[in-house]
PDB file of N, CA and C in Angstrom:
ATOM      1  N   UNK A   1      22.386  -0.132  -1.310  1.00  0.00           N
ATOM      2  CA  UNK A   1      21.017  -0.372  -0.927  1.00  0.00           C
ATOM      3  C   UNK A   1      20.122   0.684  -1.561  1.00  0.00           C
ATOM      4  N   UNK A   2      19.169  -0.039  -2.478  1.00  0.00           N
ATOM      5  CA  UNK A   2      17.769   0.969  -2.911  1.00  0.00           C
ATOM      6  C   UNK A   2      16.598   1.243  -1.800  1.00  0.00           C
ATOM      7  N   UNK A   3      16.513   2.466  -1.652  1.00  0.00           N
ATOM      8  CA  UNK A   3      15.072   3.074  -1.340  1.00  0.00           C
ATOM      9  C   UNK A   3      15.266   1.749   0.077  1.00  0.00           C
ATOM     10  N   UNK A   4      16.323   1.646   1.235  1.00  0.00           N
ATOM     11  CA  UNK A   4      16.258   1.057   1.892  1.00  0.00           C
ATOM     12  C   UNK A   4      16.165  -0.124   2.660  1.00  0.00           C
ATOM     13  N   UNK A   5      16.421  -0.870   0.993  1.00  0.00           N
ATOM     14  CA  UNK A   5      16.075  -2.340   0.808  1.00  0.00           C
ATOM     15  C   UNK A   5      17.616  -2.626   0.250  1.00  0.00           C
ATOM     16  N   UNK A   6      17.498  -4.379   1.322  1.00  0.00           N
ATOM     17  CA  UNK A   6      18.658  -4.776   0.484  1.00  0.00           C
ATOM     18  C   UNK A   6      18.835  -5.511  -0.502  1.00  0.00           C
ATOM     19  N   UNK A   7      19.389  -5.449  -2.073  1.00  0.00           N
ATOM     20  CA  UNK A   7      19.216  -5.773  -3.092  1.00  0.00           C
ATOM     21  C   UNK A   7      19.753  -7.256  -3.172  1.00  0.00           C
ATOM     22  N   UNK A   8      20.243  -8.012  -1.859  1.00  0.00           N
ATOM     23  CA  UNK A   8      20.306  -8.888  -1.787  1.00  0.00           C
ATOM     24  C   UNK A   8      18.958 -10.383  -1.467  1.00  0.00           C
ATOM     25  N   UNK A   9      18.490  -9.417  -1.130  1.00  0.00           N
ATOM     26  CA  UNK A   9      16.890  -9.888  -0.113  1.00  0.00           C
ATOM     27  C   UNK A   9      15.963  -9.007  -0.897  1.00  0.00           C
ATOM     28  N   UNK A  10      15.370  -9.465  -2.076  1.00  0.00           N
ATOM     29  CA  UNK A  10      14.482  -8.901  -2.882  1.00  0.00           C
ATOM     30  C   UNK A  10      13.147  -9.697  -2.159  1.00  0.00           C
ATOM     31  N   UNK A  11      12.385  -9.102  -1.351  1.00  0.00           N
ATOM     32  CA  UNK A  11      11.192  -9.540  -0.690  1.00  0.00           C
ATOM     33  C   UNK A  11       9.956  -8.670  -1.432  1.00  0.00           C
ATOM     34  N   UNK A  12       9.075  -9.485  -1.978  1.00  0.00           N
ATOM     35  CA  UNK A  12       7.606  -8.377  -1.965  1.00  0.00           C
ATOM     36  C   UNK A  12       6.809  -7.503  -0.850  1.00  0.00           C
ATOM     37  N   UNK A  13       6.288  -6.172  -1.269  1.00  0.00           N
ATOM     38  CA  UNK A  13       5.647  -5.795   0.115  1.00  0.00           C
ATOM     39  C   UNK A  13       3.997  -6.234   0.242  1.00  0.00           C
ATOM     40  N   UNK A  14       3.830  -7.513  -0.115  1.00  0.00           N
ATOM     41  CA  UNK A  14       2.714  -7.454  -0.212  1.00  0.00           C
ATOM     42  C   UNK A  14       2.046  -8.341   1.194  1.00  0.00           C
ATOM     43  N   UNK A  15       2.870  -8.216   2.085  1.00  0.00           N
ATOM     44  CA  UNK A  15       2.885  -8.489   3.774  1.00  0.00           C
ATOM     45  C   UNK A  15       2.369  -7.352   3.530  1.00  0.00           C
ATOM     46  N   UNK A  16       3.213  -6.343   3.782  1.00  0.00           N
ATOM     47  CA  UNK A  16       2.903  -4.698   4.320  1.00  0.00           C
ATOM     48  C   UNK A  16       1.668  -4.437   3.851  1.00  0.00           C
ATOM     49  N   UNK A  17       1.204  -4.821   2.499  1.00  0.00           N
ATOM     50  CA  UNK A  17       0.181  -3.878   1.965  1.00  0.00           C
ATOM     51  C   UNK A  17      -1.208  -4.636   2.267  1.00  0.00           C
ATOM     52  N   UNK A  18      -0.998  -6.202   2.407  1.00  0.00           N
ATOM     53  CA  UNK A  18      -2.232  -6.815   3.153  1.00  0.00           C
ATOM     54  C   UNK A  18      -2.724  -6.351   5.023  1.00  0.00           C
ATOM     55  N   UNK A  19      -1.035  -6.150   5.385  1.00  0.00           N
ATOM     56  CA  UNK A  19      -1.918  -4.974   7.119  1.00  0.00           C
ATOM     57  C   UNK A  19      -2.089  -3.708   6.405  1.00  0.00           C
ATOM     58  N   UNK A  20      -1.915  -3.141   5.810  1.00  0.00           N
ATOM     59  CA  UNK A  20      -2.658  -1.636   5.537  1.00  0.00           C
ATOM     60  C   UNK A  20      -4.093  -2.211   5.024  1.00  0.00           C
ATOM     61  N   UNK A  21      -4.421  -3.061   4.178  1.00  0.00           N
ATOM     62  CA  UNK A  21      -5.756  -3.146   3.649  1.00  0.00           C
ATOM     63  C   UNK A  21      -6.811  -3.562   4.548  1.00  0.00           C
ATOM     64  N   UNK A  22      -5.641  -4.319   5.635  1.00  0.00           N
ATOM     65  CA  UNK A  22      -6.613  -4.873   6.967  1.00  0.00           C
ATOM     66  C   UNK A  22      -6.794  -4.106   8.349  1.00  0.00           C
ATOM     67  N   UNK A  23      -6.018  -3.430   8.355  1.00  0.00           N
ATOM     68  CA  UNK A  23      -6.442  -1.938   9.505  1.00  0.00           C
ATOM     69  C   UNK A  23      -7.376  -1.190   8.512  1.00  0.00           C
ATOM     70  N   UNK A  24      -6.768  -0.700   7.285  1.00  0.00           N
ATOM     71  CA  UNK A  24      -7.922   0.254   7.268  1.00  0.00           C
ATOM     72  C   UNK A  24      -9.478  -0.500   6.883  1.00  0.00           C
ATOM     73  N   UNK A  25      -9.075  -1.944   6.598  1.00  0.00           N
ATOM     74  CA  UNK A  25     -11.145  -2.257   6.754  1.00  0.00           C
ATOM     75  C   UNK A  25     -11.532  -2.608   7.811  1.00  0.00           C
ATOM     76  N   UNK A  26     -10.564  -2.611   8.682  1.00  0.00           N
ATOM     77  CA  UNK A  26     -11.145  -2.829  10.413  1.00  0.00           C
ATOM     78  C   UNK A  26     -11.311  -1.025  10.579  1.00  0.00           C
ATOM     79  N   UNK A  27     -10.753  -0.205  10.607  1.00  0.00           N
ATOM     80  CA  UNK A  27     -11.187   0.922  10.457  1.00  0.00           C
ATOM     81  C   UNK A  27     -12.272   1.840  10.313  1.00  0.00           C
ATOM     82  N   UNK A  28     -12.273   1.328   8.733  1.00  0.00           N
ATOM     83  CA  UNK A  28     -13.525   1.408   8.218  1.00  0.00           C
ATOM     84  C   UNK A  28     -14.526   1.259   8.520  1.00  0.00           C
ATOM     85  N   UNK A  29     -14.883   0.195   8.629  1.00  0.00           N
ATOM     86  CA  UNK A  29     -15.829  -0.701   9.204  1.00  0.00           C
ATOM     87  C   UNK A  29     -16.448   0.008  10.460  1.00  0.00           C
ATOM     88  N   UNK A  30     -15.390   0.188  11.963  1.00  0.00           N
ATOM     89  CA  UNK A  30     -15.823   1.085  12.599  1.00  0.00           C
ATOM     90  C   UNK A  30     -16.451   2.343  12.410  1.00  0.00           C
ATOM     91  N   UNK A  31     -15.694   2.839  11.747  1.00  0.00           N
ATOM     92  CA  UNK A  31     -16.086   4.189  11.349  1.00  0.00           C
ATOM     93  C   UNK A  31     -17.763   4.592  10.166  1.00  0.00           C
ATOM     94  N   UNK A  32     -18.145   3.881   9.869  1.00  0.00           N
ATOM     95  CA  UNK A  32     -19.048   3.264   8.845  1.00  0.00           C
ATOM     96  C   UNK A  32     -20.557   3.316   9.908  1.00  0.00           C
ATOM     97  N   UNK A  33     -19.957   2.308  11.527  1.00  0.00           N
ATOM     98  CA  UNK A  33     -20.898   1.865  12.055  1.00  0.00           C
ATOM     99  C   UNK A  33     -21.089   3.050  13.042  1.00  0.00           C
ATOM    100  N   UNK A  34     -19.545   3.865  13.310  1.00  0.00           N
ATOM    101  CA  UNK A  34     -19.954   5.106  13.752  1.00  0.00           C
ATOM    102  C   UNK A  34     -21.188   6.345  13.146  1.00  0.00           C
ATOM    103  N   UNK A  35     -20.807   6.248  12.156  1.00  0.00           N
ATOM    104  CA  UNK A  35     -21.505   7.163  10.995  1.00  0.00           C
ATOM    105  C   UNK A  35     -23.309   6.646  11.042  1.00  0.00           C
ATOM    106  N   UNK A  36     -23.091   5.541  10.603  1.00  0.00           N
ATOM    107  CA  UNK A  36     -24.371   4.774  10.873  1.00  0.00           C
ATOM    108  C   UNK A  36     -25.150   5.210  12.208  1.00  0.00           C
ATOM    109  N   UNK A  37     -24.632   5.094  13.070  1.00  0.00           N
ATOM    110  CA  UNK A  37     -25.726   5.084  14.612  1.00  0.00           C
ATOM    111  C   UNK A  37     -25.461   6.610  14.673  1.00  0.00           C
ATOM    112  N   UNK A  38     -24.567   7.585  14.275  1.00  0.00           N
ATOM    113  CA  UNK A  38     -25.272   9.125  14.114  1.00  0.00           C
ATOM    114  C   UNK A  38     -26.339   9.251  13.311  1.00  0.00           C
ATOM    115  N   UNK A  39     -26.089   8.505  12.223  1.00  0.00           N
ATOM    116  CA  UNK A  39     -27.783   8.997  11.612  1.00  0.00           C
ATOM    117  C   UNK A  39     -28.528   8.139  12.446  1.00  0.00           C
ATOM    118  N   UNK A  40     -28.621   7.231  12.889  1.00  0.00           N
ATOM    119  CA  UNK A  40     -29.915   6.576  13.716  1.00  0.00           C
ATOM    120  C   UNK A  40     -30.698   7.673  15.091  1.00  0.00           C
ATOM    121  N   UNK A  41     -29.628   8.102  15.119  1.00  0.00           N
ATOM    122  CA  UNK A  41     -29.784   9.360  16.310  1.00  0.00           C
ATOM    123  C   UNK A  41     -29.845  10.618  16.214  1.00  0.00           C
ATOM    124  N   UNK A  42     -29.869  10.712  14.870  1.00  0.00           N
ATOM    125  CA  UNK A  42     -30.336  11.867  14.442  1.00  0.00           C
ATOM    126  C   UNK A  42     -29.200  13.305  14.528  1.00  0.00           C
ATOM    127  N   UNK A  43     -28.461  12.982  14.970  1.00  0.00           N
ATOM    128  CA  UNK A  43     -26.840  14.081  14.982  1.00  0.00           C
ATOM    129  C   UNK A  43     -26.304  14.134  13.609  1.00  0.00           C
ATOM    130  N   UNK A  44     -26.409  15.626  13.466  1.00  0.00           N
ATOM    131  CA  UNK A  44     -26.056  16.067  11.863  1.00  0.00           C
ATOM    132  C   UNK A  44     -25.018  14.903  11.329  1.00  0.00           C
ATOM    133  N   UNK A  45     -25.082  14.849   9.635  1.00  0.00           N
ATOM    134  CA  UNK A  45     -24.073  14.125   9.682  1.00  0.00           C
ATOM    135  C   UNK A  45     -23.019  15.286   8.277  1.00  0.00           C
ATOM    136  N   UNK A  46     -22.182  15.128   8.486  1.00  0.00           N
ATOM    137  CA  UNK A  46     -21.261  16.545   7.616  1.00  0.00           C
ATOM    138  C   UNK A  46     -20.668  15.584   6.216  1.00  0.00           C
ATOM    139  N   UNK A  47     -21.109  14.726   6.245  1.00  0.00           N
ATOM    140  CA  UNK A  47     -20.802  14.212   4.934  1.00  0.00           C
ATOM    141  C   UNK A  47     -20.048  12.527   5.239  1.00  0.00           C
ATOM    142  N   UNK A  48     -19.592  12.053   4.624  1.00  0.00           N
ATOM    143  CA  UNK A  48     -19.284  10.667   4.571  1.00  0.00           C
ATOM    144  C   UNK A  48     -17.316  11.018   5.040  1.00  0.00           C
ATOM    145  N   UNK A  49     -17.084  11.357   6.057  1.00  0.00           N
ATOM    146  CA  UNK A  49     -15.757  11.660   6.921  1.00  0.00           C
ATOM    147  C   UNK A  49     -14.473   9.961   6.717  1.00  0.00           C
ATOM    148  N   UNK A  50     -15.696   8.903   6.854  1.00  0.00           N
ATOM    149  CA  UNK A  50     -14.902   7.476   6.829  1.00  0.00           C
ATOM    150  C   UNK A  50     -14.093   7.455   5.745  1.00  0.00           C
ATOM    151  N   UNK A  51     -14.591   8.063   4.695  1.00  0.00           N
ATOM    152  CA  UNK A  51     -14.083   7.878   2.720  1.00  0.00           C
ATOM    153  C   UNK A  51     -12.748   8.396   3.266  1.00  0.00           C
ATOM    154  N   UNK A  52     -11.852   8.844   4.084  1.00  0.00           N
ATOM    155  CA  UNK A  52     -10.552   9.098   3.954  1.00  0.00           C
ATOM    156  C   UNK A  52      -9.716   7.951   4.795  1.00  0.00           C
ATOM    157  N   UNK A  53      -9.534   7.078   4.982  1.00  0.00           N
ATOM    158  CA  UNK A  53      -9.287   5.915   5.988  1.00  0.00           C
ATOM    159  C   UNK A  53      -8.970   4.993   4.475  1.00  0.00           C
ATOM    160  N   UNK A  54     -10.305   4.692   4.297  1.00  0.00           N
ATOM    161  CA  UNK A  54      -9.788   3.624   2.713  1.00  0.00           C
ATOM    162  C   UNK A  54      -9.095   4.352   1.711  1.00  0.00           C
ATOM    163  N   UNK A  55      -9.612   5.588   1.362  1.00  0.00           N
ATOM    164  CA  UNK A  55      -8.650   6.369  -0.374  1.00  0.00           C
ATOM    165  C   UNK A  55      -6.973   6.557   0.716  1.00  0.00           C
ATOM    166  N   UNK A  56      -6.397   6.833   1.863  1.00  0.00           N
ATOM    167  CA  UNK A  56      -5.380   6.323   2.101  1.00  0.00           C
ATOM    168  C   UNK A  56      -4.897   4.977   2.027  1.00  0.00           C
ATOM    169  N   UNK A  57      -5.267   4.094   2.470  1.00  0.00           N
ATOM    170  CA  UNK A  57      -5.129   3.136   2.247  1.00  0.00           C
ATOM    171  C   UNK A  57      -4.298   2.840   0.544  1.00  0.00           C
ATOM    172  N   UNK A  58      -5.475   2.973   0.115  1.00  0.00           N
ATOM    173  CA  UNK A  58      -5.678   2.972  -1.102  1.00  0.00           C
ATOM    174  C   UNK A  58      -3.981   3.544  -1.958  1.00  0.00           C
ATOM    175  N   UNK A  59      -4.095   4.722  -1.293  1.00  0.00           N
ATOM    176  CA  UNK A  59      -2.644   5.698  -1.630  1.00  0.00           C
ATOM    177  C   UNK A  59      -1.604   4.721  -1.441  1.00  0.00           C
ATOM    178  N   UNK A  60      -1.550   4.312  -0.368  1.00  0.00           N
ATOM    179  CA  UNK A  60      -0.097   3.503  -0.003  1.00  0.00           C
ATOM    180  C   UNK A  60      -0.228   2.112  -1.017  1.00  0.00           C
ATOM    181  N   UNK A  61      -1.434   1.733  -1.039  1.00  0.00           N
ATOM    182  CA  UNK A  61      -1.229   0.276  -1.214  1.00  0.00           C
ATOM    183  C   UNK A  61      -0.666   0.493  -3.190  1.00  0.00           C
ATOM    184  N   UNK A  62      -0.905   1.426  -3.433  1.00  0.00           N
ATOM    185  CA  UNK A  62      -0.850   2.036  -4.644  1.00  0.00           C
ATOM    186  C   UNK A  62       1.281   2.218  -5.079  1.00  0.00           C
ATOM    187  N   UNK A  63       1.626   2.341  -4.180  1.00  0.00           N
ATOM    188  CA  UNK A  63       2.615   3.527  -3.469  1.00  0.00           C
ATOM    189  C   UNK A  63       3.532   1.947  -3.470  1.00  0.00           C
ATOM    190  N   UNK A  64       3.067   0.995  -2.509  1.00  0.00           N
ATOM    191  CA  UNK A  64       3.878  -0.054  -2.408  1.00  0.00           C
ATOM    192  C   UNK A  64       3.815  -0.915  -3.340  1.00  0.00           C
ATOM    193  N   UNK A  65       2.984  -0.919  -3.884  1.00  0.00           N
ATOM    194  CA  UNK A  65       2.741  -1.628  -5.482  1.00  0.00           C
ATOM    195  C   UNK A  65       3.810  -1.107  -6.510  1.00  0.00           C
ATOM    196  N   UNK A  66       3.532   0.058  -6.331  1.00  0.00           N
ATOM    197  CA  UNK A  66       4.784   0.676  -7.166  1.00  0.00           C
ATOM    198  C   UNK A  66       5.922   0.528  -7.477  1.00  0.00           C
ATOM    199  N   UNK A  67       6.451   0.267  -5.923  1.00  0.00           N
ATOM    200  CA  UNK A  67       7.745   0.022  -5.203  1.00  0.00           C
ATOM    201  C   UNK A  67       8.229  -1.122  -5.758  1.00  0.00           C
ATOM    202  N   UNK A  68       7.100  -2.259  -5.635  1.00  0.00           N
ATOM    203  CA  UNK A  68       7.694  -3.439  -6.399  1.00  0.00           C
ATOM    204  C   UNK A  68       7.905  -3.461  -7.233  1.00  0.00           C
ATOM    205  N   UNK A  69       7.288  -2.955  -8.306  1.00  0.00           N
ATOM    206  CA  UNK A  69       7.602  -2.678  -9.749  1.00  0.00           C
ATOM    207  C   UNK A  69       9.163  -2.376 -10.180  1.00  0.00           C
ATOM    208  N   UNK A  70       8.798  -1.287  -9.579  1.00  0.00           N
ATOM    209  CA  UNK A  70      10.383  -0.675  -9.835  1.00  0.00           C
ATOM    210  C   UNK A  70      11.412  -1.226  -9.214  1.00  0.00           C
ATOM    211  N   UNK A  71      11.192  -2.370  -7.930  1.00  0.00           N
ATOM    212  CA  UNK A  71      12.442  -2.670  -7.441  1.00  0.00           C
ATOM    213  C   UNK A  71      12.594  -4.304  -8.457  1.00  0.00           C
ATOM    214  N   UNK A  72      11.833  -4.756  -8.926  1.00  0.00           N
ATOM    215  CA  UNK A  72      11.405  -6.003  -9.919  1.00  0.00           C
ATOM    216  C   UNK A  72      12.363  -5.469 -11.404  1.00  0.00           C
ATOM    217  N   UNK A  73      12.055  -4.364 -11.685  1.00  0.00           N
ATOM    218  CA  UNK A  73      12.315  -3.616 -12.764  1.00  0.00           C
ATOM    219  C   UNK A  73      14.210  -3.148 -12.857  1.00  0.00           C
ATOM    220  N   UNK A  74      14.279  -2.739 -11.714  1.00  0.00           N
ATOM    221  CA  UNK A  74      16.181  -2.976 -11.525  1.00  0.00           C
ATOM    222  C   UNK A  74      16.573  -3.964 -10.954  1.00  0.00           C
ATOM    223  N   UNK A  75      15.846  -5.183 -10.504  1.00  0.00           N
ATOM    224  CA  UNK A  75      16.359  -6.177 -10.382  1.00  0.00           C
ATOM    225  C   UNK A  75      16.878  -6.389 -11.670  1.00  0.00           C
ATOM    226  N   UNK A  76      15.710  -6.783 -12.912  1.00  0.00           N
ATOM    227  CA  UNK A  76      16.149  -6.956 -13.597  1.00  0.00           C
ATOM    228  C   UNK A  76      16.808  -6.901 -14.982  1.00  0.00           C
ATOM    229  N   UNK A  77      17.184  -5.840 -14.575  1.00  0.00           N
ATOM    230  CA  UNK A  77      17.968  -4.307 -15.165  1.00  0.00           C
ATOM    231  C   UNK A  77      19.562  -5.072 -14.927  1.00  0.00           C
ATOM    232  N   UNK A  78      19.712  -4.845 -13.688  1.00  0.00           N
ATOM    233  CA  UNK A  78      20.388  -5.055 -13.251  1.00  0.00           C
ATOM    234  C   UNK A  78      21.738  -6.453 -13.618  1.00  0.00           C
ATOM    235  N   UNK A  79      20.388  -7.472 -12.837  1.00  0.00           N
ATOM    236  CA  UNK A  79      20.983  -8.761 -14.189  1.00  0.00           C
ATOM    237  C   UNK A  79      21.573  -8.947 -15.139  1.00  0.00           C
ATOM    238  N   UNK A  80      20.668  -8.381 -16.086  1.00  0.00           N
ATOM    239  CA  UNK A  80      20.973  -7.911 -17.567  1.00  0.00           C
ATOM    240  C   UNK A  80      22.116  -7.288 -17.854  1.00  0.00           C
ATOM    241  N   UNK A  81      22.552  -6.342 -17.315  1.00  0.00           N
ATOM    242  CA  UNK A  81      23.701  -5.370 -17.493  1.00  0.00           C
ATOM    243  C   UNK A  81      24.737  -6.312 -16.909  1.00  0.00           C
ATOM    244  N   UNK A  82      24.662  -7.254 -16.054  1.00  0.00           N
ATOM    245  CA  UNK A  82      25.779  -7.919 -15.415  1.00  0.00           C
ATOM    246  C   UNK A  82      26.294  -9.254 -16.216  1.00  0.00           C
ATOM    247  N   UNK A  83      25.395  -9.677 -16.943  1.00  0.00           N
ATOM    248  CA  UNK A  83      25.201 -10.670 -17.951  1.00  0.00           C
ATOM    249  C   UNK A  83      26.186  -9.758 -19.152  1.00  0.00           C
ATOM    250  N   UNK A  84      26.005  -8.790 -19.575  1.00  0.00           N
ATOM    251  CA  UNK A  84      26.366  -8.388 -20.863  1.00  0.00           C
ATOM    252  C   UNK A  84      27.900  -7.909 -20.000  1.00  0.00           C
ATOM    253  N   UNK A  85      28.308  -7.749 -19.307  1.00  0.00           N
ATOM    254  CA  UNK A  85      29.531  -7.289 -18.799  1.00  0.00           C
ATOM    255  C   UNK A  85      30.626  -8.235 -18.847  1.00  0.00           C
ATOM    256  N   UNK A  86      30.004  -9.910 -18.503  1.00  0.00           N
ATOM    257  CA  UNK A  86      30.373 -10.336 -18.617  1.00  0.00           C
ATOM    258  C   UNK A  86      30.785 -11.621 -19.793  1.00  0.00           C
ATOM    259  N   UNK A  87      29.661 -10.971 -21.013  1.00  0.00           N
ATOM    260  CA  UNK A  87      30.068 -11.963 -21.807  1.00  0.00           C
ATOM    261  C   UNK A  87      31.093 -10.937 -22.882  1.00  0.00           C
ATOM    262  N   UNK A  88      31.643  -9.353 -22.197  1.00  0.00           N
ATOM    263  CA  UNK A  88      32.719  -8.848 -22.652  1.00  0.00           C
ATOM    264  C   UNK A  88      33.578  -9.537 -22.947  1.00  0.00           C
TER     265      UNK A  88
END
């Protein structure tokens, strides 16, 4: 088993990476409207705090993208080498 996955059950994570994109814009979003009604009210605001919610996001969805690649990539690596083994 690679990186926890079984190489039998080659699944995409692109389940996983559509709930990360969808918590963090429900997140966001909150946090946006938080930010928003401090400035309406006039309470300092220390800079744009929400921008770390999406650039995580962002990280993972980056991160699991990756993952596929490379598990796509010895899939079919993999193949290949099993193909040539056997036309020994």
């Amino acid at each position: 088993m690679l990186l926890g996955t079984n190489p039998a059950e080659q699944r995409s994570t692109s389940r996983m990476r559509f709930t990360v994109t969808a918590v963090a814009a429900f997140g966001t979003a909150i946090q946006v409207i938080v930010w928003l009604l401090m400035a309406i009210f006039g309470t300092h605001l220390d800079g744009p705090w929400w921008l770390w919610t999406p650039a995580s996001a962002l990280a993972i969805n980056a991160a699991l993208l990756g993952l596929d690649h490379v598990r796509r990539h010895w899939a079919s690596t993999s193949v290949r080498t099993e193909t040539a083994q056997e036309s020994l």
